[in-house]
Protein backbone atom coordinates (compact mmCIF):
# COMPACT_ATOMS: atom_id res chain seq x y z
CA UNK A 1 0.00 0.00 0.00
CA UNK A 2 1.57 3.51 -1.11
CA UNK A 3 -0.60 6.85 0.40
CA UNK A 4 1.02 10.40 -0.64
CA UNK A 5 0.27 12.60 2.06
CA UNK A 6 2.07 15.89 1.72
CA UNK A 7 4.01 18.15 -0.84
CA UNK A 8 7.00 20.29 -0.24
CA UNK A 9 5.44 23.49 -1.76
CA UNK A 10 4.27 25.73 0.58
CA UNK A 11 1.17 28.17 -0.44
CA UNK A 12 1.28 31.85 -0.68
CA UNK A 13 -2.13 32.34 -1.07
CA UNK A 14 -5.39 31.04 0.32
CA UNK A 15 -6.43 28.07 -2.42
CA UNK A 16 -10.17 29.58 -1.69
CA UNK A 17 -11.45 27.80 -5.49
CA UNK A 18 -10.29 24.29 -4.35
CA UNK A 19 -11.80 24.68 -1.15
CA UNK A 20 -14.88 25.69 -2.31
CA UNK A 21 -14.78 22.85 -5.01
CA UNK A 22 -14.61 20.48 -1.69
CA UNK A 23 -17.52 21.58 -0.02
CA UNK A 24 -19.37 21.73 -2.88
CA UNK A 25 -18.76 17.97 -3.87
CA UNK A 26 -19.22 17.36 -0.65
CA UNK A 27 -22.76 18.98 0.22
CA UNK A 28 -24.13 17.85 -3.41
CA UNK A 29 -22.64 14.09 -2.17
CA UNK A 30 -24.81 14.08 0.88
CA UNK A 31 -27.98 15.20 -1.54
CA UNK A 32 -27.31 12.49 -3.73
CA UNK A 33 -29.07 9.73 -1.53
CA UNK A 34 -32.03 8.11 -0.04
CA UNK A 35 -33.30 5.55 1.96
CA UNK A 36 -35.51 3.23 -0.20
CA UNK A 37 -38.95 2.80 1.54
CA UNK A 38 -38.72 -1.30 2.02
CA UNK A 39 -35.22 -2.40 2.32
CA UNK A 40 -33.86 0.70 4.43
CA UNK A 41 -30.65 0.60 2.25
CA UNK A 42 -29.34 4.06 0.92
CA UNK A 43 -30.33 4.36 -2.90
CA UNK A 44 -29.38 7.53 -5.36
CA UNK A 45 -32.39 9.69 -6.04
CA UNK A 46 -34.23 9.93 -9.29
CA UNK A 47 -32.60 13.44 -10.19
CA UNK A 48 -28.75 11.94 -10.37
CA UNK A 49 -29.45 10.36 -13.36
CA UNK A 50 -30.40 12.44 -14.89
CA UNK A 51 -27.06 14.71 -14.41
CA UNK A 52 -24.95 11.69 -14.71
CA UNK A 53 -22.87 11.43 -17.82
CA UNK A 54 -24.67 8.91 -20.03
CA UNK A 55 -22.61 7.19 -22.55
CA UNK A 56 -25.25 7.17 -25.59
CA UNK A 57 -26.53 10.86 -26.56
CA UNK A 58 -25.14 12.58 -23.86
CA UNK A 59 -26.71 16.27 -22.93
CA UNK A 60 -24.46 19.31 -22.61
CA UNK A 61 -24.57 20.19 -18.95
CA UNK A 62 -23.64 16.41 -18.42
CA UNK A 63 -20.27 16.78 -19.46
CA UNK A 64 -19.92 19.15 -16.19
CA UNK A 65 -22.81 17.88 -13.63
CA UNK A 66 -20.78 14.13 -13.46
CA UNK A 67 -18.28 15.47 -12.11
CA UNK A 68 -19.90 17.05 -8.79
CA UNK A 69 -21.74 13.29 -8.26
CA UNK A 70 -20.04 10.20 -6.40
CA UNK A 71 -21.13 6.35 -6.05
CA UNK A 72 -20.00 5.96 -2.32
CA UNK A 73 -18.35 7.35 0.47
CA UNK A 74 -14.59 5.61 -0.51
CA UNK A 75 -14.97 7.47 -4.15
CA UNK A 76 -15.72 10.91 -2.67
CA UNK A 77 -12.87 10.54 0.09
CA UNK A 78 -10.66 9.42 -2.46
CA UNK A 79 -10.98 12.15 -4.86
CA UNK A 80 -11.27 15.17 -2.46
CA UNK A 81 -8.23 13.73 -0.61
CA UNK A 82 -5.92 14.38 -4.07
CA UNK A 83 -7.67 17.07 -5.13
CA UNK A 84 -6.85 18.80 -1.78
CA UNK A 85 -3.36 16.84 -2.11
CA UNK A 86 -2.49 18.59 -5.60
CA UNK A 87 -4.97 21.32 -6.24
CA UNK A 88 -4.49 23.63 -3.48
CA UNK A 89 -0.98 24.72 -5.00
CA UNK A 90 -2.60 24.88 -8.19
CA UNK A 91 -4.78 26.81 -7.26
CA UNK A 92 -2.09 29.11 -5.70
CA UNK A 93 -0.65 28.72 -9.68
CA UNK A 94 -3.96 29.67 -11.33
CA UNK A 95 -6.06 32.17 -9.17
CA UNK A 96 -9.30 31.45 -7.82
CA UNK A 97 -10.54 31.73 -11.55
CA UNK A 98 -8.04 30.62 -13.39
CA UNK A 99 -7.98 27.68 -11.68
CA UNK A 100 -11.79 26.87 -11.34
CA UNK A 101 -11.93 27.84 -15.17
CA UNK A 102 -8.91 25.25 -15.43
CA UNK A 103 -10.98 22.58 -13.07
CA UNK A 104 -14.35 22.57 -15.01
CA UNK A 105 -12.72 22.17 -18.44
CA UNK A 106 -10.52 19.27 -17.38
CA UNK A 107 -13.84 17.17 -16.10
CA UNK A 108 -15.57 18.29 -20.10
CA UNK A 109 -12.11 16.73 -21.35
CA UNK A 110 -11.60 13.53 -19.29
CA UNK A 111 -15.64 12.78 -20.00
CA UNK A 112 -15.24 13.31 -23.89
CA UNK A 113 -11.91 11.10 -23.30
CA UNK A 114 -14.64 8.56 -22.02
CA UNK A 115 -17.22 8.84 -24.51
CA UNK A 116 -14.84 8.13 -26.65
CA UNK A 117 -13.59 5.04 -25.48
CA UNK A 118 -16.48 3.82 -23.57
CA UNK A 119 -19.79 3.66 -24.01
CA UNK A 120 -20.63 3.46 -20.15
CA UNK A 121 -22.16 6.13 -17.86
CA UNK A 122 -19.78 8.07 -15.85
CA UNK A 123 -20.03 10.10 -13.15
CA UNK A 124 -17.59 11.25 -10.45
CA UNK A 125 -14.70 14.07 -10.17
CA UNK A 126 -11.60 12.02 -11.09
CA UNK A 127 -10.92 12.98 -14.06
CA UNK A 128 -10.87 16.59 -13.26
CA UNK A 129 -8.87 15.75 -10.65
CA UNK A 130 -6.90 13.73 -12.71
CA UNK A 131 -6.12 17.42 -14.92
CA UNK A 132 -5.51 18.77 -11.81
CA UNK A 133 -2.50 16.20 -11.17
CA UNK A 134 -1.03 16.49 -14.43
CA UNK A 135 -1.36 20.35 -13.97
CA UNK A 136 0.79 19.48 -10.69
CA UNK A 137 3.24 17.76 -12.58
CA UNK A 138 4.07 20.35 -14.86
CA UNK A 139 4.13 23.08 -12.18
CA UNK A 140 5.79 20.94 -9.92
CA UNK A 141 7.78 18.03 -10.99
CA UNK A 142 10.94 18.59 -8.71
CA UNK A 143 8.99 18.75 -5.26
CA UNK A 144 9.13 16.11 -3.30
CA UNK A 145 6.06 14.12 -2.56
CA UNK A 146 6.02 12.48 1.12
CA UNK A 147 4.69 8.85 0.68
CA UNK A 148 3.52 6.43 3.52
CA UNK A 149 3.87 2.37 2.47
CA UNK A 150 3.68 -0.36 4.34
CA UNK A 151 4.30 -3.93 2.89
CA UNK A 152 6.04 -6.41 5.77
CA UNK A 153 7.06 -2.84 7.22
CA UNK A 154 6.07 0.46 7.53
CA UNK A 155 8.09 3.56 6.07
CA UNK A 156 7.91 7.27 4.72
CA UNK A 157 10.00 8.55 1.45
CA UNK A 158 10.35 11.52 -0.07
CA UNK A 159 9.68 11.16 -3.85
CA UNK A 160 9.65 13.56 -6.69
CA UNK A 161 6.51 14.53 -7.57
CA UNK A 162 7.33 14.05 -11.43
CA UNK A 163 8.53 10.35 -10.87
CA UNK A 164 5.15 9.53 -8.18
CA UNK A 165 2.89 10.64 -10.83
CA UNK A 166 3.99 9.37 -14.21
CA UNK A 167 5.08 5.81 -12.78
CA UNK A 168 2.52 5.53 -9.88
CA UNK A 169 -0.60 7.32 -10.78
CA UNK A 170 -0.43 7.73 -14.24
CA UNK A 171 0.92 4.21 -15.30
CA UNK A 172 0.68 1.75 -12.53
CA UNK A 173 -2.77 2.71 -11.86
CA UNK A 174 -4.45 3.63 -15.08
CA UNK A 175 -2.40 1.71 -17.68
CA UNK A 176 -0.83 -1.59 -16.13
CA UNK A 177 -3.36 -2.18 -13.20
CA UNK A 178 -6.95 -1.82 -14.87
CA UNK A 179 -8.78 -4.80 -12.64
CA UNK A 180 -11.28 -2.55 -10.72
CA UNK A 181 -14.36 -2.96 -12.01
CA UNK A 182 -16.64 0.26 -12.83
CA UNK A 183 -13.53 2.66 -12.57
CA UNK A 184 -13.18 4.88 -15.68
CA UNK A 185 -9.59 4.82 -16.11
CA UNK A 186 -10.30 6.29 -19.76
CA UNK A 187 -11.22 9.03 -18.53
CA UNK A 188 -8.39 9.33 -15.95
CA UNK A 189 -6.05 9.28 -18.60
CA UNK A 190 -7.94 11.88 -20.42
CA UNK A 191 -7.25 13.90 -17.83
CA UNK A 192 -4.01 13.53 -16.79
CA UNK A 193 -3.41 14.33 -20.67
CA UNK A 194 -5.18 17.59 -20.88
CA UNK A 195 -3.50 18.81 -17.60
CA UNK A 196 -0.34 18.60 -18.62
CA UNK A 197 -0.85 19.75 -22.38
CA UNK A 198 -2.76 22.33 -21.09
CA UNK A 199 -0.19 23.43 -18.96
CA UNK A 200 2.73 23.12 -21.12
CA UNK A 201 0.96 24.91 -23.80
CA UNK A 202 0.08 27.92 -21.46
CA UNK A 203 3.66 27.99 -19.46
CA UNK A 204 4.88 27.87 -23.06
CA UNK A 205 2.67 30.66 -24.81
CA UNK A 206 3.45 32.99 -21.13
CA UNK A 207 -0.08 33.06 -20.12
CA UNK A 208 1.54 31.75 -17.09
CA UNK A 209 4.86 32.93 -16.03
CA UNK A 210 7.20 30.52 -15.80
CA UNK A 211 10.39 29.24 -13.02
CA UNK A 212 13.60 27.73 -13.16
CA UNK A 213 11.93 24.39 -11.62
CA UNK A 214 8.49 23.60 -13.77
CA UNK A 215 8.30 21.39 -16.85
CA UNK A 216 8.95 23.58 -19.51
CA UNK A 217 11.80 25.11 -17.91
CA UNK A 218 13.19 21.22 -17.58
CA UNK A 219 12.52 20.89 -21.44
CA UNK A 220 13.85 24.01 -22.48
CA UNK A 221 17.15 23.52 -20.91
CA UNK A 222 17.24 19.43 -22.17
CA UNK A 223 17.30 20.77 -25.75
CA UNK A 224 19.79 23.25 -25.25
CA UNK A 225 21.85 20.67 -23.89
CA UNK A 226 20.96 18.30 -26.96
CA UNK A 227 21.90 21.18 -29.38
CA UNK A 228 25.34 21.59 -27.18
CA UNK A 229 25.96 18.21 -28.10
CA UNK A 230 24.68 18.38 -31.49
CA UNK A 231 27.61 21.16 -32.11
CA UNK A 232 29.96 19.63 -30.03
CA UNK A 233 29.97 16.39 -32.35
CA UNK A 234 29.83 18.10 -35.53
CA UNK A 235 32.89 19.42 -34.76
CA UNK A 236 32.44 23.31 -34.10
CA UNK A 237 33.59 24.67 -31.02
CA UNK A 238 30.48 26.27 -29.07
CA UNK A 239 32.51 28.79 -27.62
CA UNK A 240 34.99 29.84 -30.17
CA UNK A 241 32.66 29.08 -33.34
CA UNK A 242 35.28 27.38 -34.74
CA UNK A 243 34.35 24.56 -36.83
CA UNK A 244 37.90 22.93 -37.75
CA UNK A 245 38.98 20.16 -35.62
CA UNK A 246 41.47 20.88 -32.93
CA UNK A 247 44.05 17.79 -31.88
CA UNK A 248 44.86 17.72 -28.23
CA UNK A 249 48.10 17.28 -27.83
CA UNK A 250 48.70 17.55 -24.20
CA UNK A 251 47.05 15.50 -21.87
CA UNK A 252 46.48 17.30 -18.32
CA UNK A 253 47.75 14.60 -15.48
CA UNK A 254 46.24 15.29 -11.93
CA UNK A 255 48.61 15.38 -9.34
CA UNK A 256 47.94 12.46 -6.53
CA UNK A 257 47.12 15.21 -3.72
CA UNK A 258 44.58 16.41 -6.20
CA UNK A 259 42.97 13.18 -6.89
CA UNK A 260 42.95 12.35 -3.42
CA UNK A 261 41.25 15.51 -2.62
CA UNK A 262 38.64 15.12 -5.71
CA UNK A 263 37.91 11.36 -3.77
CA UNK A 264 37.27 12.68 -0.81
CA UNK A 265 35.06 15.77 -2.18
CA UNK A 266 33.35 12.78 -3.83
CA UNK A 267 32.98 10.39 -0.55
CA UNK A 268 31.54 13.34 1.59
CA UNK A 269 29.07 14.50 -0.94
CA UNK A 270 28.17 10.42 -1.17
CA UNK A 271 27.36 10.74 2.68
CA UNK A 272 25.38 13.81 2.77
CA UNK A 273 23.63 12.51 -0.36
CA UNK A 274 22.66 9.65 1.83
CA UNK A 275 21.93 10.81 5.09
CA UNK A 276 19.69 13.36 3.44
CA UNK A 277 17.65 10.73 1.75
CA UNK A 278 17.36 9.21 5.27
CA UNK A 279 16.10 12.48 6.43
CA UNK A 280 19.22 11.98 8.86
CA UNK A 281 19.35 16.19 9.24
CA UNK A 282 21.87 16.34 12.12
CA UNK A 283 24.20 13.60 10.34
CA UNK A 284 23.87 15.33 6.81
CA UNK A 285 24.65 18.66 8.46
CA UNK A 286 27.89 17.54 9.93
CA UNK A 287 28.97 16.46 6.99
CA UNK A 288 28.39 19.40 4.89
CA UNK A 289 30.56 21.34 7.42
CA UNK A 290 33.44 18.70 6.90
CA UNK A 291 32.95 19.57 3.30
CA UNK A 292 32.77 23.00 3.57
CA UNK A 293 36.15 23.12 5.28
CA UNK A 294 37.65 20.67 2.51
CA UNK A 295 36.30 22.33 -0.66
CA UNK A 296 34.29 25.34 0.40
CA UNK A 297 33.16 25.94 -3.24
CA UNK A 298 31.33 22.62 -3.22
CA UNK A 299 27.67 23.51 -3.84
CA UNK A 300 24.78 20.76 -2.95
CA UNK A 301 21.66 19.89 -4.82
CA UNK A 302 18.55 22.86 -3.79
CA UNK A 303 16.49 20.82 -1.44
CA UNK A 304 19.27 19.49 0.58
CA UNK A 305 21.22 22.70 0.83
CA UNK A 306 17.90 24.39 1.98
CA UNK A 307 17.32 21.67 4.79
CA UNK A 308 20.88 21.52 5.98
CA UNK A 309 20.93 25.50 6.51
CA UNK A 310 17.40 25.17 8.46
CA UNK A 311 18.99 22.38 10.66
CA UNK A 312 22.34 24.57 11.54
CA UNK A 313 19.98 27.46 12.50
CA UNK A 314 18.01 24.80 14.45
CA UNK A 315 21.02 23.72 16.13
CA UNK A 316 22.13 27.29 16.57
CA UNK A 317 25.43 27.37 14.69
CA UNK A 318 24.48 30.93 13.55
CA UNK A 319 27.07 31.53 11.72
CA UNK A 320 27.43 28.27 9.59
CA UNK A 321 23.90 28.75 8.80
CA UNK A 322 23.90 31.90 7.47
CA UNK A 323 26.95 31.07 5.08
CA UNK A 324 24.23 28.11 3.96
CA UNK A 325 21.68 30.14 3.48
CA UNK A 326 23.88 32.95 1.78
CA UNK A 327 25.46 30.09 0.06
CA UNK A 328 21.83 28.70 -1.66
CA UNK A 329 20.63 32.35 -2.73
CA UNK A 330 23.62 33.00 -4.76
CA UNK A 331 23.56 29.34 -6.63
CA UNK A 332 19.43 29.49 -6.37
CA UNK A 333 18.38 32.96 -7.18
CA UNK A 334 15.12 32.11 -9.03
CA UNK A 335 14.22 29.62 -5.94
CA UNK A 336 10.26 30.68 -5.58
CA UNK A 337 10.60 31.29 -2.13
CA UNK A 338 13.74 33.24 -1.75
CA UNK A 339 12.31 35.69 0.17
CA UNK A 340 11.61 33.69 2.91
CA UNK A 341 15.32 32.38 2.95
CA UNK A 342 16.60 36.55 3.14
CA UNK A 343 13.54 36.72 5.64
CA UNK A 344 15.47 34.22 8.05
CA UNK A 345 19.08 35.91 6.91
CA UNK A 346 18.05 38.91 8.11
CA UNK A 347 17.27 37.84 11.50
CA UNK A 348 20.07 35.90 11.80
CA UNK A 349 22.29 38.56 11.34
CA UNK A 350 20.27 41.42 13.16
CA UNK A 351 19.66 38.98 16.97
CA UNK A 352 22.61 36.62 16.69
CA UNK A 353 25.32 37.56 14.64
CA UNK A 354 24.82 41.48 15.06
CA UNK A 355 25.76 42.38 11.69
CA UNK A 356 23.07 45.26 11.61
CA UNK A 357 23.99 46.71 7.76
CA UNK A 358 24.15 43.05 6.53
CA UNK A 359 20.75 42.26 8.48
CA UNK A 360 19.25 45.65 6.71
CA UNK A 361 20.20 44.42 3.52
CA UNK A 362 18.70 40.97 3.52
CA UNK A 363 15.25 42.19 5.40
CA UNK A 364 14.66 45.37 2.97
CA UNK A 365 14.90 42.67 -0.26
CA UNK A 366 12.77 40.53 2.08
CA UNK A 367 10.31 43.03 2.29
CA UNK A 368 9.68 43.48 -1.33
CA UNK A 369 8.26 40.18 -1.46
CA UNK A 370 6.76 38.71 1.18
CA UNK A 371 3.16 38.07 1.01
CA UNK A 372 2.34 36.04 4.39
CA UNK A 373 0.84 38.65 6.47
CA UNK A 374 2.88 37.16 9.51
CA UNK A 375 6.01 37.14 7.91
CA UNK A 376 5.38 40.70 6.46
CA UNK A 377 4.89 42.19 10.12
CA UNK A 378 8.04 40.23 11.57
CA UNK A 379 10.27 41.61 8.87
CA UNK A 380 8.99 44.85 9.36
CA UNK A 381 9.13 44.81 13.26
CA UNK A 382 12.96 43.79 12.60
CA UNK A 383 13.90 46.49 10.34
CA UNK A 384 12.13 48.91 12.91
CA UNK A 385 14.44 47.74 15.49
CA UNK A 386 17.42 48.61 13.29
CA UNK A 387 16.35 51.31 12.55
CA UNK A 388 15.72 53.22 16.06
């Protein structure tokens, strides 16, 4: 059994659409049923059918009603569960309009996907949720997703969210696994297709502004890698634009101190790599500090540098934290949340360091962006202190 539970992308805003998609499925849910007069067993009422999808001559407002209906109490839990999983940070992507806009148009997708395909009537909000994942993965595909399985044991892992839901959700449990009866993994996949074209296309086009960390980003920079190596094999220097071939004749020889050093470098980043994935934070801090001092211009992948900096400030080495955090900002810049990171740089320097100017610096570029109310008043409250 494999339950994701929790994404590493915190919200800026409110996700007041996907909330209010909830409740509504919710409240229509509870509407949906009866108790029939003789047996005393819970029965839908004679109006669902008629806003159920049907699968021969299908009415217009179908194609949107199905998705607001559910056949039982696991189906509903189930798909409000990932839509609050994945949506809410879509959502925070979209706007409240955007992203209802975005919601209703992936359920009239995934149920033409169905009709399609099948000739069964549908109803139910998983294939709008399904768009809603593969919205996700496009946005998103380098968080981490926290997963729960138990088999002969129980565990957590951290997995990223663009390997969970292409292998997981998109092909283990629509494509491979299809034994459920009466699930419509048609229109699943529907879904999951228009989310991410939909998203692509739009991150593409800038109706959406892009990052350094979403899908396209990832794509663009593969195919300026494949046209490096393109020109690199045809023989024309990238840099130079040469296009003759150059013969090297010297081969450069590293010195034994410098290939022992490069092994080390190698070892410690091997451990930390490790001890990270264990979510081993002390361990995985102490060993970035042992790399530091051997190779200071060593720079870790984003996730881990951010959690080793937030477990030296936990452990209060001050100082080595703020070189980690000052360290991450300069390597990841376009990080979504930098603010936050010059947000807790500035108060390192201004109560435990007492770098005041330094402290200034970080908090006024802090300012500029926050948007948690909270966060807003304590960076403000800070620089007020300075100031006086």
């Amino acid at each position: 059994m494999i339950i994701p539970y929790r994404t590493s992308i915190r919200l800026r805003h409110t996700p007041y659409a996907n909330y209010a998609l909830i409740a509504v499925n919710v409240f229509i849910f509870f509407l949906e049923y009866q108790t029939h007069p003789m047996t005393g067993n819970l029965e839908f009422r004679p109006w669902v059918q008629h806003f159920m999808l049907a699968g021969v001559r299908p009415q217009l407002w179908q194609f949107v009603s199905y998705a607001f209906l559910h056949g039982g109490l696991m189906h509903i839990i189930g798909n409000m569960f990932f839509l609050y999983l994945f949506g809410n940070n879509v959502n925070d992507k979209l706007g409240n309009i955007g992203y209802l806009c975005f919601y209703l148009a992936g359920a009239v997708f995934s149920g033409i996907g169905h009709i399609m395909v099948s000739g069964a009537d549908v109803l139910g909000a998983s294939g709008a949720v399904a768009a809603v994942t593969g919205a996700y993965l496009v946005l998103f595909p380098q968080a981490l997703i926290s997963v729960l399985y138990w088999f002969f044991f129980i565990g957590i892992i951290e997995v990223p969210a663009l390997y969970f839901i292409v292998f997981k959700m998109i092909l283990i449990d629509n494509v491979i696994i299809r034994y459920t009866p009466q699930v419509a993994y048609d229109a699943h996949l529907a879904g999951y297709a228009f989310g991410i074209a939909a998203m692509v296309v739009m991150l593409a086009t800038g109706l959406i502004s892009t990052s350094s960390f979403d899908l396209w980003a990832m794509i663009k920079q593969w195919n300026r890698r494949r046209q490096y190596r393109d020109a690199v094999s045809s023989g024309c220097d990238p840099f130079t634009g040469r296009s003759e071939t150059r013969r090297i004749k010297v081969k450069e020889v590293k010195s034994p101190a410098e290939q022992q050093k490069n092994e080390k470098t190698r070892k410690l980043r091997d451990e930390i790599s490790k001890r990270m994935l264990e979510r081993n934070l002390s361990a995985g801090a102490a060993l970035y500090l042992e790399l530091m001092n051997h190779d200071s211009e060593q720079i870790l992948p984003r996730q881990n540098l951010l959690d080793i900096a937030n477990q030296l400030a936990g452990d209060n080495k001050h100082t080595e934290s703020a070189r980690a955090y000052e360290q991450f900002l300069t390597h990841y810049s376009t990080y979504e949340y930098a603010e936050q990171v010059e947000l807790m740089l500035g108060i390192l320097y201004c109560r435990y360091l007492n770098q005041p100017k330094q402290a200034v610096k970080y908090l006024e570029a802090a300012a500029k962006k926050l948007t948690d109310p909270g966060q807003l008043k304590m960076c403000q409250d800070e620089l007020a202190r300075l100031q006086n």
